[in-house]
C-alpha atoms as a PDB file:
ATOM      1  CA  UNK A   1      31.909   7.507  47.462  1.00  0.00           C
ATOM      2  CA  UNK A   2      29.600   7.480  44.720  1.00  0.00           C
ATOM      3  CA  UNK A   3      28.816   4.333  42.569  1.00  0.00           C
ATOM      4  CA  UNK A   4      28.047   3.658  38.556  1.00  0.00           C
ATOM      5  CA  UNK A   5      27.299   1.037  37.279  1.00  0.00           C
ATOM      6  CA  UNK A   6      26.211  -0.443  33.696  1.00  0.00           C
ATOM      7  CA  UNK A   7      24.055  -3.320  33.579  1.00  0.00           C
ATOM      8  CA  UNK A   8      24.041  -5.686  30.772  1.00  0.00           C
ATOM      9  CA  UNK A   9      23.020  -8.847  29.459  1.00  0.00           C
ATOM     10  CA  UNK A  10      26.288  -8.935  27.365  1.00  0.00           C
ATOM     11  CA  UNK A  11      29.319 -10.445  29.305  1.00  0.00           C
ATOM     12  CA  UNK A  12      31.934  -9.434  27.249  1.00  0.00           C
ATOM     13  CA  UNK A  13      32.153  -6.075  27.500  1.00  0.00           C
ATOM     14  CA  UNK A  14      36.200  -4.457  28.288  1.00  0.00           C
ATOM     15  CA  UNK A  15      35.201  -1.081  27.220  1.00  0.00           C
ATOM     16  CA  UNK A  16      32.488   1.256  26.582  1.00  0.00           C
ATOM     17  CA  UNK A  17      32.797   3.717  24.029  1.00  0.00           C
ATOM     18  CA  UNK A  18      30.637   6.954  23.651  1.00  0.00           C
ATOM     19  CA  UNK A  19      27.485   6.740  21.364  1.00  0.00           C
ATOM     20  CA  UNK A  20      25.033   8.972  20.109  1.00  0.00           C
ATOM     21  CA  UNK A  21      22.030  10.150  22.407  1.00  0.00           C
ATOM     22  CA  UNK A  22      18.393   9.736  21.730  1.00  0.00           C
ATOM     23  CA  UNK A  23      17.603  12.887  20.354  1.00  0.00           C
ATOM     24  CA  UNK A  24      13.940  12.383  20.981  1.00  0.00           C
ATOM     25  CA  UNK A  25      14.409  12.133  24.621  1.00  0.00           C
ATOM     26  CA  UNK A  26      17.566  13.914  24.859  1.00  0.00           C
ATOM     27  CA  UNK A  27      17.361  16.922  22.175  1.00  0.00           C
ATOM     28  CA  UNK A  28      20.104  18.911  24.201  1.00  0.00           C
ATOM     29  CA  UNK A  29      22.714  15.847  23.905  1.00  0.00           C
ATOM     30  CA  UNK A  30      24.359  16.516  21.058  1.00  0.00           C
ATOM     31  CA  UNK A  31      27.851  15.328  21.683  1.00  0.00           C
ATOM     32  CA  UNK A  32      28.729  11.446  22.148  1.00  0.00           C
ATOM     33  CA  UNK A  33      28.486   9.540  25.668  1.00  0.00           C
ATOM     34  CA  UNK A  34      28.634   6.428  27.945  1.00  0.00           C
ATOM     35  CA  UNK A  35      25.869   6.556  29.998  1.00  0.00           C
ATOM     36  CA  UNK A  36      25.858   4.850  33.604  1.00  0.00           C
ATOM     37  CA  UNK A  37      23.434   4.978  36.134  1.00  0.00           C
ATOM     38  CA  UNK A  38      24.034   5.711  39.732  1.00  0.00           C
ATOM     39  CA  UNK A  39      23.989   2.378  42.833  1.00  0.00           C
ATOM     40  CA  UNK A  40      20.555   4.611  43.896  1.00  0.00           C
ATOM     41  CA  UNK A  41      18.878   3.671  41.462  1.00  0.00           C
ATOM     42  CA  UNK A  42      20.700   0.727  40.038  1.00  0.00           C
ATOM     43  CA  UNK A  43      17.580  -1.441  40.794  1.00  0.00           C
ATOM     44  CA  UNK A  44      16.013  -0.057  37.550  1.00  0.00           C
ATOM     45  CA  UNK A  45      17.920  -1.892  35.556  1.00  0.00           C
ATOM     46  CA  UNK A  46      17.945  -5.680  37.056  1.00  0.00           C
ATOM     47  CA  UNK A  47      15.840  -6.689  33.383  1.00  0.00           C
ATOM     48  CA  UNK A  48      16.505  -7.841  30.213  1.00  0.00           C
ATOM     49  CA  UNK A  49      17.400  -5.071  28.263  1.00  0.00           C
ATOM     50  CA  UNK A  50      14.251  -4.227  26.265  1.00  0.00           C
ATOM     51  CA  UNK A  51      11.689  -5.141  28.661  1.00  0.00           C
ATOM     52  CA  UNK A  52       9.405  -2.056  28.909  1.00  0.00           C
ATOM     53  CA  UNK A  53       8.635  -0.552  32.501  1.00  0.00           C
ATOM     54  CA  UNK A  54       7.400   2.126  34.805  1.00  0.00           C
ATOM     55  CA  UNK A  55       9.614   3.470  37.947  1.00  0.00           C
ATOM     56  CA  UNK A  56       8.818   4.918  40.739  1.00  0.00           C
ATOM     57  CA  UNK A  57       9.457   6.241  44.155  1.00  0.00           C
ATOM     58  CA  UNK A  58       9.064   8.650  46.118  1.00  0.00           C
ATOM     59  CA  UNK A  59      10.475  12.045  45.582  1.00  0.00           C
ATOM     60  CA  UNK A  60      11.189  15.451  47.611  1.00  0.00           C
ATOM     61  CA  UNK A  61       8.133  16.837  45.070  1.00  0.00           C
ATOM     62  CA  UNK A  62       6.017  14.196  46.416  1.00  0.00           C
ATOM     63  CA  UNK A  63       2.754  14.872  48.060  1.00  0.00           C
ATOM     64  CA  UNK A  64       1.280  13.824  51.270  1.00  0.00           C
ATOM     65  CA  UNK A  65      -1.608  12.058  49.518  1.00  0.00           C
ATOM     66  CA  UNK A  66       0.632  10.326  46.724  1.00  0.00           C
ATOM     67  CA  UNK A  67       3.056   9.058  49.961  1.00  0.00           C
ATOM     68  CA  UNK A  68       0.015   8.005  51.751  1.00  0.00           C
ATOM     69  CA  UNK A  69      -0.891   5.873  48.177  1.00  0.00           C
ATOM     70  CA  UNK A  70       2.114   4.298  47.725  1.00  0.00           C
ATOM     71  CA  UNK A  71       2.709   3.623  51.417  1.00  0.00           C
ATOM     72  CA  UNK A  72      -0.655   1.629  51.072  1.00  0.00           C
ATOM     73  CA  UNK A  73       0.470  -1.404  48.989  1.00  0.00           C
ATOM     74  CA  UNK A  74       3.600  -2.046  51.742  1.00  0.00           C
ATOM     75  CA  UNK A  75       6.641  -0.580  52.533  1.00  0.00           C
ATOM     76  CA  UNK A  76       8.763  -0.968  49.487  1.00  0.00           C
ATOM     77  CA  UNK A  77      11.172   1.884  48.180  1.00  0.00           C
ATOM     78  CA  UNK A  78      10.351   1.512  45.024  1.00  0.00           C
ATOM     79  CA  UNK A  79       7.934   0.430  42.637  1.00  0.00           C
ATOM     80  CA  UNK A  80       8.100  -0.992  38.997  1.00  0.00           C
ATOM     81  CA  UNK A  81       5.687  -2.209  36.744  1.00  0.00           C
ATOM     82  CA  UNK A  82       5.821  -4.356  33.877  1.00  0.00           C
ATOM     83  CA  UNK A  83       4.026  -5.975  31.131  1.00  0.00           C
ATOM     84  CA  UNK A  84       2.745  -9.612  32.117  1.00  0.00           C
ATOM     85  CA  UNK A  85       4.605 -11.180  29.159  1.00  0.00           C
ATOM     86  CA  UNK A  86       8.084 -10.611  30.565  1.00  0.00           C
ATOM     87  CA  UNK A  87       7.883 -12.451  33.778  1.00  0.00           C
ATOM     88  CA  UNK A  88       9.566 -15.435  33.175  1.00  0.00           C
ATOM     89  CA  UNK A  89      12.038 -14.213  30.835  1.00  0.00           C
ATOM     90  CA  UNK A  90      13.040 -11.859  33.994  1.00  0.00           C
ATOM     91  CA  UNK A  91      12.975 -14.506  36.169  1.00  0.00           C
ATOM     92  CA  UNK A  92      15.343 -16.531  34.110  1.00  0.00           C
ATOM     93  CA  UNK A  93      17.927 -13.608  32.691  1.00  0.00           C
ATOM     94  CA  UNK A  94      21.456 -13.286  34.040  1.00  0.00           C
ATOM     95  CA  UNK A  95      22.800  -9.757  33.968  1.00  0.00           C
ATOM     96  CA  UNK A  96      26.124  -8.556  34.201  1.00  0.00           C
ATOM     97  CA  UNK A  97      26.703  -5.377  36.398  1.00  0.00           C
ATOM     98  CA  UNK A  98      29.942  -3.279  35.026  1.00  0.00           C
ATOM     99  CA  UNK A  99      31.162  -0.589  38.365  1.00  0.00           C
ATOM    100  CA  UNK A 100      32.629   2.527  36.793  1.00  0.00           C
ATOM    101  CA  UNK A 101      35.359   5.063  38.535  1.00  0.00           C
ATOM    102  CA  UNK A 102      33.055   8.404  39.281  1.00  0.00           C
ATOM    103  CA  UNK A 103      35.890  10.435  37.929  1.00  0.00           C
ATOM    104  CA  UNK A 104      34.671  11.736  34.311  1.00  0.00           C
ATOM    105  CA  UNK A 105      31.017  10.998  34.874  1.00  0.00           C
ATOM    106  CA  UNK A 106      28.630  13.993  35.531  1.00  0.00           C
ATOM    107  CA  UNK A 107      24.541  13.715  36.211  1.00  0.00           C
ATOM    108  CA  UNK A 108      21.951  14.454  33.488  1.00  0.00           C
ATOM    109  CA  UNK A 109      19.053  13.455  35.300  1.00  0.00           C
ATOM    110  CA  UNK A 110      18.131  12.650  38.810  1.00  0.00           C
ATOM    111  CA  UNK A 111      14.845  10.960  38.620  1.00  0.00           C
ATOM    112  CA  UNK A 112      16.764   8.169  36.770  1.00  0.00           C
ATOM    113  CA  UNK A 113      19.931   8.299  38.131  1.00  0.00           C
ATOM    114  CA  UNK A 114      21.737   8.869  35.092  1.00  0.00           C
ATOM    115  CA  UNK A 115      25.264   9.599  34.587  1.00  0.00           C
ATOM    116  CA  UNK A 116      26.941  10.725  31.459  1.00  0.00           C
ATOM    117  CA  UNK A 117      30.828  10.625  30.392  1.00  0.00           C
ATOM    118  CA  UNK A 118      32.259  12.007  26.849  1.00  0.00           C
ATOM    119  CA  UNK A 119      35.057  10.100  26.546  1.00  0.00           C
ATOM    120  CA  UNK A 120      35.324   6.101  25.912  1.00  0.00           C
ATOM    121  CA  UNK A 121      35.463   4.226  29.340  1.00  0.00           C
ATOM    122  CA  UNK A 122      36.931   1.211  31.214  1.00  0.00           C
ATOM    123  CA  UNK A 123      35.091  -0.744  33.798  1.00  0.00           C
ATOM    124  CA  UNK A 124      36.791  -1.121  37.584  1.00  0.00           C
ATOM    125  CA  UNK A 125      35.210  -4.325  38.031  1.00  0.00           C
ATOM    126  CA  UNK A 126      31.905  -6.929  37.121  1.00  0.00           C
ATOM    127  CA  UNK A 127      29.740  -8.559  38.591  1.00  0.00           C
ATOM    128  CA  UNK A 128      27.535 -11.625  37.372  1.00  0.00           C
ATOM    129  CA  UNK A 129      23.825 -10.871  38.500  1.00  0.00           C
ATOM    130  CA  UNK A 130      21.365 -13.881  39.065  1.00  0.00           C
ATOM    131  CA  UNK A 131      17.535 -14.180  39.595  1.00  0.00           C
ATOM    132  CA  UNK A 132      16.477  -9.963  39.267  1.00  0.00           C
ATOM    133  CA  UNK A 133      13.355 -10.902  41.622  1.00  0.00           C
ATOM    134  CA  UNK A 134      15.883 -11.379  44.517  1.00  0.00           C
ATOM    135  CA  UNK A 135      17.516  -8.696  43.783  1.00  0.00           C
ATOM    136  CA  UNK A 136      14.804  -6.763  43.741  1.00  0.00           C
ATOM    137  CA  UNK A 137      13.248  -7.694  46.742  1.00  0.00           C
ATOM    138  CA  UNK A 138      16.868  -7.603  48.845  1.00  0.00           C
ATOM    139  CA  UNK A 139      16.389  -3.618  47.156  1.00  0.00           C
ATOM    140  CA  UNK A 140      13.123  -2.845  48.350  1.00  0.00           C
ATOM    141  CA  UNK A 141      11.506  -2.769  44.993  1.00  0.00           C
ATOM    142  CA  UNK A 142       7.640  -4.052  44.557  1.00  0.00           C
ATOM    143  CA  UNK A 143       7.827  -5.583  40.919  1.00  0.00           C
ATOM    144  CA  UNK A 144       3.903  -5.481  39.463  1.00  0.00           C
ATOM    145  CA  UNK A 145       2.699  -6.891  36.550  1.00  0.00           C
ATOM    146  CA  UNK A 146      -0.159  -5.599  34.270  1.00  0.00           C
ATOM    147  CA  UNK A 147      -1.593  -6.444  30.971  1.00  0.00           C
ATOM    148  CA  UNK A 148      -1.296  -3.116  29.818  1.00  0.00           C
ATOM    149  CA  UNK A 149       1.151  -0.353  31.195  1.00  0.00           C
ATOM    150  CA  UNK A 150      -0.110   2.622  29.366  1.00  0.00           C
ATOM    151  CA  UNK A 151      -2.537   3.740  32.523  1.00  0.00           C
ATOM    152  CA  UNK A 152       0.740   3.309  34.793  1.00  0.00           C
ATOM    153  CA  UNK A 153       2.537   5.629  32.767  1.00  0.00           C
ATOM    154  CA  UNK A 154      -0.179   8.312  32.956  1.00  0.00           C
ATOM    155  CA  UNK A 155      -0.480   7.453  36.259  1.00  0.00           C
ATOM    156  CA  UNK A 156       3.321   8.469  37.243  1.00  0.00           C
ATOM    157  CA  UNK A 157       3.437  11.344  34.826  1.00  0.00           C
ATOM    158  CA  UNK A 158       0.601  13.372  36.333  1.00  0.00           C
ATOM    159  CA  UNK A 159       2.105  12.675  39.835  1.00  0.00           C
ATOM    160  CA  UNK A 160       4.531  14.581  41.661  1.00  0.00           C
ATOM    161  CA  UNK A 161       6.949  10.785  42.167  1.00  0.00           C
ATOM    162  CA  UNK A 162      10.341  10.931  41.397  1.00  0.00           C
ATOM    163  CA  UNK A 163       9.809   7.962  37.957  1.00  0.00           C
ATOM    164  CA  UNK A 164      11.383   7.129  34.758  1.00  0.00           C
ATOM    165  CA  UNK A 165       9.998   5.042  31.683  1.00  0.00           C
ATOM    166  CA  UNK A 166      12.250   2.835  30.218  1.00  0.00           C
ATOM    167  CA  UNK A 167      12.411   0.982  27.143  1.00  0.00           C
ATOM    168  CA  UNK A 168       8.469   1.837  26.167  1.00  0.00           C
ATOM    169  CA  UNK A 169       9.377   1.626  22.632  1.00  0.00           C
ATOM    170  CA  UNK A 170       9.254  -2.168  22.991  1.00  0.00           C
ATOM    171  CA  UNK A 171       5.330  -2.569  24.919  1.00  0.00           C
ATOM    172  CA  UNK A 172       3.646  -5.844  23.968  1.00  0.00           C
ATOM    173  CA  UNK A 173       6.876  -7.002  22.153  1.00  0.00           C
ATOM    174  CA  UNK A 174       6.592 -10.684  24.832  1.00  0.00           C
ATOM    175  CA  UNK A 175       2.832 -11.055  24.135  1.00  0.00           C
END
């Protein structure tokens, strides 16, 4: 069976109603939604919430040569980079991980594992999520960190990976 999940630093939360897309990423959501993100690629999301960062793996588009690459720094899954300045507030967040029922959810984008319902909904259970570098690792995910992420992002948008940027709107915000 399929699994969504929510991660949050926020450990209140009883139930999610739908909001507004971003329009400048998402111009052809125009209705209202809760957006979840699937247990594949859950491991995207074991940051703070506004810590900017590159994703990658690899993909069924993926080339010989860009396997070869990534196969070359180990033999992770996945790969994320960050900026520098958010390392210890990573290492020291706790996140809360809300599991949703499948039932009304539907995919709007693979790469990122992302998961959309229209109507307001109710988690099946929580989970409190300590020290994101274990969690990573226990994943499969190389976390890197770089002064400046802007080449990375280039980098994974003029390859043939399966990535997703997330949060860029707040680069250099830890500096």
């Amino acid at each position: 069976m399929m699994r969504l999940f929510h991660i949050s630093d926020d450990a209140t939360l009883t139930r999610f109603e739908p909001r507004p897309a971003d329009t400048n990423t998402w111009p052809q959501l125009t209705r209202r939604y809760v957006w979840v993100v699937s247990d594949e690629m859950i491991h995207n999301y074991f940051f703070p919430r506004n810590c900017p960062r590159v994703c990658w793996m690899i993909g069924p588009e993926t080339t010989q040569e860009e396997k070869d690459r990534f196969r070359k720094v180990g033999d992770q899954r996945a790969i994320i980079a960050v900026e520098q300045g958010w390392k210890d507030r990573i290492a020291a967040c706790t996140l809360y991980q809300y599991e949703f029922s499948p039932r009304n959810f539907y995919p709007i984008d693979y790469c990122a594992g992302y998961y959309i319902s229209e109507q307001a909904e109710i988690p099946i259970a929580v989970h409190t999520l300590h020290n994101p570098f274990e969690l990573l690792t226990e994943r499969g995910v190389r976390v890197e960190f770089h002064d400046d992420l802007e080449p990375v992002r280039q980098m994974t948008a003029n390859s043939n990976y399966r990535f997703s940027n997330i949060r860029m709107r707040f680069l250099r915000t830890m500096m």
